[in-house]
N, C-alpha and C. Protein backbone atom coordinates (compact mmCIF):
# COMPACT_ATOMS: atom_id res chain seq x y z
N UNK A 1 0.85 -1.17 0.00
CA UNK A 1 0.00 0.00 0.00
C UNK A 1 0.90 1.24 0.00
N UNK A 2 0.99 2.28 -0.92
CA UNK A 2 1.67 3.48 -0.99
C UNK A 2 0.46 4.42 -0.65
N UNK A 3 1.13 5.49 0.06
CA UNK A 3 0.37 6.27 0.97
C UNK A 3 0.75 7.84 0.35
N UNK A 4 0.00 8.89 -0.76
CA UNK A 4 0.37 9.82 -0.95
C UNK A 4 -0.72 10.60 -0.30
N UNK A 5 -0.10 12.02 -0.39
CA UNK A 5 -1.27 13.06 -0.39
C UNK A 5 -1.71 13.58 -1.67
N UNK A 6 -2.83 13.52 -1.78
CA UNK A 6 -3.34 14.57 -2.59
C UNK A 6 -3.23 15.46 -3.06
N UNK A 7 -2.66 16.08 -4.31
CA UNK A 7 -2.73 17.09 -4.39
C UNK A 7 -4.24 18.03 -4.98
N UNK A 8 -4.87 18.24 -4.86
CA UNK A 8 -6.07 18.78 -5.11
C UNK A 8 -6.55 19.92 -5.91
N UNK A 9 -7.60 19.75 -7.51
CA UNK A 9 -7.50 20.71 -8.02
C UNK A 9 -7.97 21.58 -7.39
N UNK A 10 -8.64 22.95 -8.51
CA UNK A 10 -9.36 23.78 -8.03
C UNK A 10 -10.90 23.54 -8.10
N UNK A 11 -11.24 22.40 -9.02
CA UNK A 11 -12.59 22.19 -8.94
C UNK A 11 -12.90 21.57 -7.91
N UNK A 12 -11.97 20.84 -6.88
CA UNK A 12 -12.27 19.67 -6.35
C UNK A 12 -12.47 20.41 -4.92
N UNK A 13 -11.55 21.18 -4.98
CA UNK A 13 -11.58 22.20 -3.91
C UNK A 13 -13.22 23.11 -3.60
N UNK A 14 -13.45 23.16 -4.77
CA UNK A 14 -14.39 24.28 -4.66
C UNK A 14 -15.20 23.10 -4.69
N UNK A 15 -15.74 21.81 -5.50
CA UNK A 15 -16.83 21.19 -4.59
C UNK A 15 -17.11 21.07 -3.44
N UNK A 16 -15.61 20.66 -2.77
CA UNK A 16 -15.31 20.32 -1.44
C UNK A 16 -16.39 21.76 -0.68
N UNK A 17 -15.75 22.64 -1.07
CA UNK A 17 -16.29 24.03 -0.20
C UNK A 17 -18.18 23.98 -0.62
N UNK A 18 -18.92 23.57 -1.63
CA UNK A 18 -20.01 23.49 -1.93
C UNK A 18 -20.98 22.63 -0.90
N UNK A 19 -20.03 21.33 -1.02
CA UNK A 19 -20.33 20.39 0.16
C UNK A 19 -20.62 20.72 0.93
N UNK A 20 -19.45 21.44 2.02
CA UNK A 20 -19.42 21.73 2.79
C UNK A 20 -20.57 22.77 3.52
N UNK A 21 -20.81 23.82 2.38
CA UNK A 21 -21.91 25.00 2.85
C UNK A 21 -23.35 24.33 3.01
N UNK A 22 -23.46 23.29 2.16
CA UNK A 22 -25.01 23.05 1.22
C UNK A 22 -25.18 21.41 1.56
N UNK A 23 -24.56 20.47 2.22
CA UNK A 23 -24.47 18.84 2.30
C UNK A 23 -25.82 18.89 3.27
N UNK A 24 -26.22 17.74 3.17
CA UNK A 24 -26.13 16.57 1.91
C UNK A 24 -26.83 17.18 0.69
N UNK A 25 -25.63 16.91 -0.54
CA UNK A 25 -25.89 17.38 -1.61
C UNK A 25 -25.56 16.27 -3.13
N UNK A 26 -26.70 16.68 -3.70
CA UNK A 26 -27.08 15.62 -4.71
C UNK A 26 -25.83 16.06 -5.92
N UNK A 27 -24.82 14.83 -6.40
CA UNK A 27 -24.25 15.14 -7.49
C UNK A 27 -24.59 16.21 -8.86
N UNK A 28 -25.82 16.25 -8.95
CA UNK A 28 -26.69 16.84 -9.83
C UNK A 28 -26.77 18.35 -9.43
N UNK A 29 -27.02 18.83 -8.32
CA UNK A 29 -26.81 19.86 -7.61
C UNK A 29 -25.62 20.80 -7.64
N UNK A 30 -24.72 20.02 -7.37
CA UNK A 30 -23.27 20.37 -7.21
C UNK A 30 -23.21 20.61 -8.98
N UNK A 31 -22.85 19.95 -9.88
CA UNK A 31 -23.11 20.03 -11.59
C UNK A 31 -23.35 21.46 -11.65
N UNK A 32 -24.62 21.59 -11.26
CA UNK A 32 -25.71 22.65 -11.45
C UNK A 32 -25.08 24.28 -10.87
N UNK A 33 -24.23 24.31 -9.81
CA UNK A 33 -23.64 25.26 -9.17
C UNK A 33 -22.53 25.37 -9.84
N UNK A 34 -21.57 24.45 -10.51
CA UNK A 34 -20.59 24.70 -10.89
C UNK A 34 -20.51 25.23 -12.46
N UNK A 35 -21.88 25.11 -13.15
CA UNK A 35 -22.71 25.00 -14.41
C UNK A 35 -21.56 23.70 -15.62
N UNK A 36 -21.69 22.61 -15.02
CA UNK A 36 -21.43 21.11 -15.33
C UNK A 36 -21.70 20.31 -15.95
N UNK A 37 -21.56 19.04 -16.38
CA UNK A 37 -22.64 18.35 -16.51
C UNK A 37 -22.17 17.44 -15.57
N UNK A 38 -23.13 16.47 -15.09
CA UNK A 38 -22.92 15.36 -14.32
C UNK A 38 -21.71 14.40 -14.24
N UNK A 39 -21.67 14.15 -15.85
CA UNK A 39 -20.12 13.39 -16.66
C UNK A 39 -19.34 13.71 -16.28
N UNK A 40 -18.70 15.30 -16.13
CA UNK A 40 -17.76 15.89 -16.08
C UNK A 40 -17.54 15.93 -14.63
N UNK A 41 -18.71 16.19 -14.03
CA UNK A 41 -17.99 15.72 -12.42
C UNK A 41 -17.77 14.55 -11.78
N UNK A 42 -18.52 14.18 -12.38
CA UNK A 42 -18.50 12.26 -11.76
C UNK A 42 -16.78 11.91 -11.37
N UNK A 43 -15.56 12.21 -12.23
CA UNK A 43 -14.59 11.75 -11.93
C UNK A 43 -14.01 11.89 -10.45
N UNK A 44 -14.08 13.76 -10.95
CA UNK A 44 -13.73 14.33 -9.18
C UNK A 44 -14.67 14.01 -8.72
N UNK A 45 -15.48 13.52 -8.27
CA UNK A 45 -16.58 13.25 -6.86
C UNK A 45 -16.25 11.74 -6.71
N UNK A 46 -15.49 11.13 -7.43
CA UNK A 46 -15.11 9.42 -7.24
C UNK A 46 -13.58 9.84 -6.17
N UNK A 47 -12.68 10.71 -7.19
CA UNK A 47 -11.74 10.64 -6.02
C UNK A 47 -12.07 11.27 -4.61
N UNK A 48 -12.75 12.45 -4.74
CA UNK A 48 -12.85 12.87 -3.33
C UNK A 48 -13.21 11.91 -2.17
N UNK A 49 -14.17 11.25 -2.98
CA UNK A 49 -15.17 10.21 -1.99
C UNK A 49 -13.88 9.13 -1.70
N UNK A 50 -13.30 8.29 -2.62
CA UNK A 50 -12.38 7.62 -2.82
C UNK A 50 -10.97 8.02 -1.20
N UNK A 51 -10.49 9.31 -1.74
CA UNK A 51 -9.44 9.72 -1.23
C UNK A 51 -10.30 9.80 0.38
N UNK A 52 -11.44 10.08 0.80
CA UNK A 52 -12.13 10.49 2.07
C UNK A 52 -12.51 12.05 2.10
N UNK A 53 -12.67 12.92 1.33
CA UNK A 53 -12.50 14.10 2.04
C UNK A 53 -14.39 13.91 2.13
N UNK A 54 -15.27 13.13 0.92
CA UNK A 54 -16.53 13.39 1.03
C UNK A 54 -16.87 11.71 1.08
N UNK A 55 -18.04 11.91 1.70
CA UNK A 55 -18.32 10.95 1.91
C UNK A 55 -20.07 10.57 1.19
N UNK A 56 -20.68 9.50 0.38
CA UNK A 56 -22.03 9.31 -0.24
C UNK A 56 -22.54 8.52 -0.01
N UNK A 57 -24.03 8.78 0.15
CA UNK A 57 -25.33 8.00 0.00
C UNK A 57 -26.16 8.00 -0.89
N UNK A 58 -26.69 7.17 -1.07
CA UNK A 58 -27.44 6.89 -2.18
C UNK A 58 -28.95 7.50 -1.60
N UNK A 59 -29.78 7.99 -2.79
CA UNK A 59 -30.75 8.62 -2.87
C UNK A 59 -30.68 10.04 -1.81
N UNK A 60 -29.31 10.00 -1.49
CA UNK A 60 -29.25 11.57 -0.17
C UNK A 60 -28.25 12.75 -0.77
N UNK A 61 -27.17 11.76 -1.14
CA UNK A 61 -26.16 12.92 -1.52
C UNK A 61 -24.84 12.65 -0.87
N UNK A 62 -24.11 13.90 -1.07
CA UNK A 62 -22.21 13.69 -0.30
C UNK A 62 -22.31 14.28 0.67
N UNK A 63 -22.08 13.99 1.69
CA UNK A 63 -21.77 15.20 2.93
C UNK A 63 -20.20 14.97 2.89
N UNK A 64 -19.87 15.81 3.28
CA UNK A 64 -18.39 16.39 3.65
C UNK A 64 -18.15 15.82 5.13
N UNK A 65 -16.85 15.00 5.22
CA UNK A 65 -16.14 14.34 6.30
C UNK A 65 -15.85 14.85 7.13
N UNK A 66 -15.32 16.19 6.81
CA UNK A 66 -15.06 17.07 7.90
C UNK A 66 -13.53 16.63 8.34
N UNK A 67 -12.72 15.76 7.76
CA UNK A 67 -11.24 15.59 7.58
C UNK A 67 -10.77 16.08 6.44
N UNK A 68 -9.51 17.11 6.88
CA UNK A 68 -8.41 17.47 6.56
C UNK A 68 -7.41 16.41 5.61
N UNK A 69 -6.52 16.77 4.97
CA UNK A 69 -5.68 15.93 3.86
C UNK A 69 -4.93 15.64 4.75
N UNK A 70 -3.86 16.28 6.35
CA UNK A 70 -3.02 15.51 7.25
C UNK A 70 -3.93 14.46 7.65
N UNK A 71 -5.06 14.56 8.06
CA UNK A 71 -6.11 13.47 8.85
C UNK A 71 -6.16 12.38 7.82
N UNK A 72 -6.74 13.05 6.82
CA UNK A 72 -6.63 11.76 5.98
C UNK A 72 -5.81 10.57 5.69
N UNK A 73 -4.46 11.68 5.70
CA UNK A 73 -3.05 10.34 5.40
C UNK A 73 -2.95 10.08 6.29
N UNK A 74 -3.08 10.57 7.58
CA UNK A 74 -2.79 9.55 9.03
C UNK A 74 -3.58 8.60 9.04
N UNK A 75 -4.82 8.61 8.75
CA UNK A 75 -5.59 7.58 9.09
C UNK A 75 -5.40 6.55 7.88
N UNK A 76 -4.68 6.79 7.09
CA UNK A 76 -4.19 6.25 5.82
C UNK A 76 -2.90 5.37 6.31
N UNK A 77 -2.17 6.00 6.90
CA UNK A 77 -0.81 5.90 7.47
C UNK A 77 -0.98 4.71 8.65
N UNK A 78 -2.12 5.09 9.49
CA UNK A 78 -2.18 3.83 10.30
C UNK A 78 -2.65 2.40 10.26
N UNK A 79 -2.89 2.30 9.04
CA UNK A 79 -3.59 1.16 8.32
C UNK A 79 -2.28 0.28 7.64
N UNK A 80 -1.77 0.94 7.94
CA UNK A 80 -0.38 0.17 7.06
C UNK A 80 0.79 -0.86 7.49
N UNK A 81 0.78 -1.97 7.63
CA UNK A 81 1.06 -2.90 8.55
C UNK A 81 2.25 -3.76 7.96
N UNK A 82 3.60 -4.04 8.71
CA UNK A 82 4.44 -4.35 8.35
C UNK A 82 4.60 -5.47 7.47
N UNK A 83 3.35 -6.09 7.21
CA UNK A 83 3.29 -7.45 6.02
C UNK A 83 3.64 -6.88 5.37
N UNK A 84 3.10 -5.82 4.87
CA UNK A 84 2.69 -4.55 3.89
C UNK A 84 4.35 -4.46 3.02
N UNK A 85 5.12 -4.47 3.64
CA UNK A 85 6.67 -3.83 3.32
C UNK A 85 7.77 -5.15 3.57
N UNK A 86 7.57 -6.16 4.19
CA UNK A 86 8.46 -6.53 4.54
C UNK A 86 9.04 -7.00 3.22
N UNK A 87 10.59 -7.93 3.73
CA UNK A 87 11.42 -7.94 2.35
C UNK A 87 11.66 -9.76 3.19
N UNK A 88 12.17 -10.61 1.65
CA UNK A 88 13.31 -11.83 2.15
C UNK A 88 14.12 -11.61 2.62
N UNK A 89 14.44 -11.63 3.57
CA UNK A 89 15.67 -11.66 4.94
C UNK A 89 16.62 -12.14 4.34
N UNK A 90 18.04 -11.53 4.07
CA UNK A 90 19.57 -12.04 3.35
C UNK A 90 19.85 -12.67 4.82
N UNK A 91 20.29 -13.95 5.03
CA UNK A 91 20.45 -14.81 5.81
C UNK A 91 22.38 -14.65 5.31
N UNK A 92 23.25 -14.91 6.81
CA UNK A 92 24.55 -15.73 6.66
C UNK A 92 24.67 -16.16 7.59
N UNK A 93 25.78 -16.80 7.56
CA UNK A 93 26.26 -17.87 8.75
C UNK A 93 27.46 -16.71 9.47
N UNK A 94 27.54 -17.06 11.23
CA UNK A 94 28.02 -16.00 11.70
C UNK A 94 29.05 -16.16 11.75
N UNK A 95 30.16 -17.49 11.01
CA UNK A 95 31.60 -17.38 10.77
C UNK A 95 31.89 -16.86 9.19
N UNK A 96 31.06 -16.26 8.68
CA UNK A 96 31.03 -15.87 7.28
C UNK A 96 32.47 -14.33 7.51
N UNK A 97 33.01 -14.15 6.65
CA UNK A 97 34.30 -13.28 7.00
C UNK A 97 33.67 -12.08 6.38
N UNK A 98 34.45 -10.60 7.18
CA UNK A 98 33.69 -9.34 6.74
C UNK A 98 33.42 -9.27 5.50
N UNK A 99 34.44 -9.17 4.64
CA UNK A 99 35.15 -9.13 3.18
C UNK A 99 33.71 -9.73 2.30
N UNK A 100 33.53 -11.12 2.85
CA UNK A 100 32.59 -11.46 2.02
C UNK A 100 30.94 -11.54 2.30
N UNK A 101 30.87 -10.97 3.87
CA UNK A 101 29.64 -9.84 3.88
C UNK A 101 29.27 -8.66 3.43
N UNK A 102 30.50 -8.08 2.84
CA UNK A 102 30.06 -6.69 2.23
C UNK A 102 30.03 -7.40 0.82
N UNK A 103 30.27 -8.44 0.20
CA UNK A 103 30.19 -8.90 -0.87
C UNK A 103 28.77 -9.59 -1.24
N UNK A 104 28.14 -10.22 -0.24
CA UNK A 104 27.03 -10.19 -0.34
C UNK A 104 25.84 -9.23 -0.14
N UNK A 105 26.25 -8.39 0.61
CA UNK A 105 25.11 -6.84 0.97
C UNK A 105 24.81 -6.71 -0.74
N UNK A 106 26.33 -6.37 -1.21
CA UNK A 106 26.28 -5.74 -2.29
C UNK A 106 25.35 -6.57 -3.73
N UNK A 107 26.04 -7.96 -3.72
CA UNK A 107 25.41 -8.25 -4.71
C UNK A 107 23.66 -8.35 -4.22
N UNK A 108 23.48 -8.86 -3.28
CA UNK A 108 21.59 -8.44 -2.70
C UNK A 108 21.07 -7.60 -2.75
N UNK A 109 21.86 -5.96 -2.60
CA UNK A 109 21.81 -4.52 -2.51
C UNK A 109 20.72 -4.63 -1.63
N UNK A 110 21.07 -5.04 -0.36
CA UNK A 110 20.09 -4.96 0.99
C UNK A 110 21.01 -4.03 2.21
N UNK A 111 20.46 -3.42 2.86
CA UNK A 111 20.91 -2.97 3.67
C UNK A 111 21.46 -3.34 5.13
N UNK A 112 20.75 -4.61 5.38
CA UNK A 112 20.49 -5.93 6.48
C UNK A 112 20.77 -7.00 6.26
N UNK A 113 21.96 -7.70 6.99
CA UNK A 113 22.49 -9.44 6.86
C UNK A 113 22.33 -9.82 8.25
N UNK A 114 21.13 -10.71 7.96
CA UNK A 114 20.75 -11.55 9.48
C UNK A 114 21.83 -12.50 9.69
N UNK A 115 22.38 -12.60 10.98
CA UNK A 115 23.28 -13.19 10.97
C UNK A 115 22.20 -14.98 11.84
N UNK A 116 22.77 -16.08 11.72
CA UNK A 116 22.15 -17.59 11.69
C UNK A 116 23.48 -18.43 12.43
N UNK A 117 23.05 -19.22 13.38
CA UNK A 117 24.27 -20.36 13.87
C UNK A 117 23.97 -21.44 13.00
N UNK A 118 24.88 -22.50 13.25
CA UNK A 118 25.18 -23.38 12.85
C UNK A 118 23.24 -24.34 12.40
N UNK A 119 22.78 -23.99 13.61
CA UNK A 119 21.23 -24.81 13.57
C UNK A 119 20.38 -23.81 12.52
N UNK A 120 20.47 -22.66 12.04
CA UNK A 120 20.38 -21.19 11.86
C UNK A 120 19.02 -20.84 12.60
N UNK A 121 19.31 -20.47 13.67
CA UNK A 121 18.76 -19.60 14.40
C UNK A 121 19.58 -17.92 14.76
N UNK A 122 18.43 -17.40 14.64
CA UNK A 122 19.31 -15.59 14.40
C UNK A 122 20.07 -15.28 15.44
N UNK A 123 21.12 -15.10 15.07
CA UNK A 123 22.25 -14.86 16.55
C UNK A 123 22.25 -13.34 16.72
N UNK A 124 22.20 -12.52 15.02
CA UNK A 124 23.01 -11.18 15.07
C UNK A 124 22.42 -10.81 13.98
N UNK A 125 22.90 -9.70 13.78
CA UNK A 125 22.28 -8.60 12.65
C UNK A 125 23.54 -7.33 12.28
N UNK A 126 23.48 -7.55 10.85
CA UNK A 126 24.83 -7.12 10.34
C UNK A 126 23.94 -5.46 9.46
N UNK A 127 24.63 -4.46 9.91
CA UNK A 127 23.95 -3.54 9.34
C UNK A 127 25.54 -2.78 8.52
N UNK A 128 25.29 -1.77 7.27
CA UNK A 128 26.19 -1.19 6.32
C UNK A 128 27.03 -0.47 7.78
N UNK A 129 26.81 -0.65 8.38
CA UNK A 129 27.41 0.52 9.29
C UNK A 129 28.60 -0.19 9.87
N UNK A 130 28.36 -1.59 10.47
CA UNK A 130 28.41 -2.18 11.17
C UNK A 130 29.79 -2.69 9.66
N UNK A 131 29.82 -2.83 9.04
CA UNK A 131 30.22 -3.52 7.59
C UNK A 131 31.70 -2.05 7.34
N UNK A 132 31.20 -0.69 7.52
CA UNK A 132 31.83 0.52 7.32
C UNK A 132 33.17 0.56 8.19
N UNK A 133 32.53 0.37 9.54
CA UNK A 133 32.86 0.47 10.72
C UNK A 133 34.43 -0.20 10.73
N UNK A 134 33.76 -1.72 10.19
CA UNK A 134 34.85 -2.92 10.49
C UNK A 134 36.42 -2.39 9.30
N UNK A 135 35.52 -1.90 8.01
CA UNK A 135 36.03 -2.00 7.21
C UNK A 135 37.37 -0.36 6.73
N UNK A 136 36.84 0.17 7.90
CA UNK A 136 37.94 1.33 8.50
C UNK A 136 38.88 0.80 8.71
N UNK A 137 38.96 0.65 9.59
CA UNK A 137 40.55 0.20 10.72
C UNK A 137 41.26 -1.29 9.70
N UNK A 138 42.33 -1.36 10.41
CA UNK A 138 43.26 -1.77 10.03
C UNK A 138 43.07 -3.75 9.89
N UNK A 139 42.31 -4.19 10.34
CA UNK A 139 42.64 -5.18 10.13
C UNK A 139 42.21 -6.18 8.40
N UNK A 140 42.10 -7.67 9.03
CA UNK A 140 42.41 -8.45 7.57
C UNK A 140 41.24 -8.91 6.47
N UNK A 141 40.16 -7.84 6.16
CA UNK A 141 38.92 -8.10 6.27
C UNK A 141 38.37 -9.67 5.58
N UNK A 142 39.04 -10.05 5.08
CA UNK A 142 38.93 -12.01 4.72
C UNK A 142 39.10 -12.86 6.24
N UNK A 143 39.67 -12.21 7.01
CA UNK A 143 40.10 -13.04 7.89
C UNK A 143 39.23 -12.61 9.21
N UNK A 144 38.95 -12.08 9.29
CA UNK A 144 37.83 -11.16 10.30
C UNK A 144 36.37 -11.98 9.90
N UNK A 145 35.75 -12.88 10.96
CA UNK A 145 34.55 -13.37 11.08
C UNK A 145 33.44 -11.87 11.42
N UNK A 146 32.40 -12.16 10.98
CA UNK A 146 31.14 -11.20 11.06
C UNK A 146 30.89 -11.00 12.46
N UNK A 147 30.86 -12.46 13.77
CA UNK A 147 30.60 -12.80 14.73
C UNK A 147 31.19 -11.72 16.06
N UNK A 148 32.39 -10.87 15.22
CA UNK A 148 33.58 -10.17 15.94
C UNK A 148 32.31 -8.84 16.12
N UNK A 149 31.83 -8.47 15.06
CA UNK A 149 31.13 -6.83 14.78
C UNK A 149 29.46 -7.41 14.69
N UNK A 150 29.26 -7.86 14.69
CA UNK A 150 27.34 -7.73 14.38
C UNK A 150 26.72 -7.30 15.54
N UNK A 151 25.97 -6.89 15.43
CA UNK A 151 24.53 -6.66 16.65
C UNK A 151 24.23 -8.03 16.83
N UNK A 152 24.21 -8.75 18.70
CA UNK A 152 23.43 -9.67 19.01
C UNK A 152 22.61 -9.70 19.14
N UNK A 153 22.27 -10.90 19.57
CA UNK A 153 20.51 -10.99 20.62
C UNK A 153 21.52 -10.77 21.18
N UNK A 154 21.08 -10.55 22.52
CA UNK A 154 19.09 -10.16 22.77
C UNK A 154 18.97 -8.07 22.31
N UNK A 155 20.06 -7.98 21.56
CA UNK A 155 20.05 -6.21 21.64
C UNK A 155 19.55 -5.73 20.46
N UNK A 156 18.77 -6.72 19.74
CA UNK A 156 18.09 -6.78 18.55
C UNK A 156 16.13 -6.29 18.77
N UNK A 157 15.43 -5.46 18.18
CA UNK A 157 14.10 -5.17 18.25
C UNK A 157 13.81 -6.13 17.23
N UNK A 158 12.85 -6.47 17.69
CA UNK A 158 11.68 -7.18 16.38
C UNK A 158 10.55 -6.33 16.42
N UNK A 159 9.79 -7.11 15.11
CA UNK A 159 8.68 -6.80 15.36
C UNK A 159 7.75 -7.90 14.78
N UNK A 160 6.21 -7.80 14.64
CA UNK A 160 5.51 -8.51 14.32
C UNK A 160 4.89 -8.25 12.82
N UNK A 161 4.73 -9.47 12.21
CA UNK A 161 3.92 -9.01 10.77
C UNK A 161 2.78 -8.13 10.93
N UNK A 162 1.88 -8.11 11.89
CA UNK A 162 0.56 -7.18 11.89
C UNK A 162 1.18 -6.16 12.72
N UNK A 163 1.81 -5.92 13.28
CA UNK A 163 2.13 -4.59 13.99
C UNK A 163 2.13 -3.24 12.82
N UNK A 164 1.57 -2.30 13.18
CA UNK A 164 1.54 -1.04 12.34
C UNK A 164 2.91 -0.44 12.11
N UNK A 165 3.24 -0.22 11.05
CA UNK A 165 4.36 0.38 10.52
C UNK A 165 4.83 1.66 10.88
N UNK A 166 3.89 2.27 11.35
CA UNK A 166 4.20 3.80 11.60
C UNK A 166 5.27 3.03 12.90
N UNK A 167 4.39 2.70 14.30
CA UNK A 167 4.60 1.94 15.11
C UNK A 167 6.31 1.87 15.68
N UNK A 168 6.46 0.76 13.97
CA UNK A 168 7.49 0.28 14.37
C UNK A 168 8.72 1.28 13.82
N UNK A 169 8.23 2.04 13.12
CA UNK A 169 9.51 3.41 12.94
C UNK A 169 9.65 4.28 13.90
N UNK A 170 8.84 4.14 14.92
CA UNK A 170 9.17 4.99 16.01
C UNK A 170 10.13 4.56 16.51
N UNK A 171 9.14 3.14 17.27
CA UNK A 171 10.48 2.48 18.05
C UNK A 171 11.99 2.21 17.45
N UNK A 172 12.27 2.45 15.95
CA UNK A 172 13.59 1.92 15.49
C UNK A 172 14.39 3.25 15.16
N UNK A 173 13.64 4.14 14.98
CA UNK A 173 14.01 5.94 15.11
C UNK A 173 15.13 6.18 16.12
């Protein structure tokens, strides 16, 4: 789910404001004020309704939501749940050597190498930084295990597939 704002014409605007004075108001109505035809508005009155700013009933008309375009994407924004985004996890083994962890980041072009023991259960978590870091200083980076520099458990956050995304960018902020 991609989450934009709106940018909003001027007709859509000025229904919006029609709505707003005159709701519940019949598509036909609105036409009629803007001197329209029905056709021609039908599109904008799908997104408005669509996007939330208006809301319709049948045989009544649109009333106006009475939300704002920030309200909107928040409430847009909180619907959005980490299934939503997640990626295949680049898995290595935690005697894998620096040299050829930055060799795999790269060819994956992931930002994250879960690090796995021998049974592979997640021991660690290898981030570009963590990869930068090692790859400063002086030592033999072929010969340097991952196990030396990664993030362990337990100093690792998770999270859950249904947990809200906003959510979990706080906590990782």
């Amino acid at each position: 789910m991609v989450v934009r704002k709106i940018e909003l014409t001027k007709r859509q605007e000025l229904i919006i404001q029609i709505v707003k004075d005159n709701g519940p108001i019949t598509g036909e109505n609105i036409a009629e004020q803007l001197n329209l035809t029905r056709a021609t508005l039908r599109p904008d009155l799908s997104i408005l309704t669509m996007a939330g700013y208006l809301d319709a009933r049948p045989r009544v008309g649109y009333f106006y939501t009475g939300k704002s375009g920030t309200q909107l994407l928040t409430e847009n924004l909180q619907k959005i749940r980490v299934r939503d985004y997640n990626s295949i996890p680049i898995l290595v083994k935690e005697n894998v050597s620096v040299y050829d962890a930055i060799c795999t980041m790269f060819l994956e072009d992931v930002g994250t190498l879960f690090v796995v023991d021998q049974n592979s259960l997640l021991v660690g978590v290898l981030s570009r930084k963590d990869l930068l870091r090692a790859s400063i200083g002086k030592q033999e980076l072929t010969a340097l295990p991952i196990n030396i520099i990664m993030t362990r458990m337990p100093n690792i956050t998770m999270c859950e597939m249904d947990d809200n995304l906003i959510d979990v960018a706080k906590i990782i902020n």
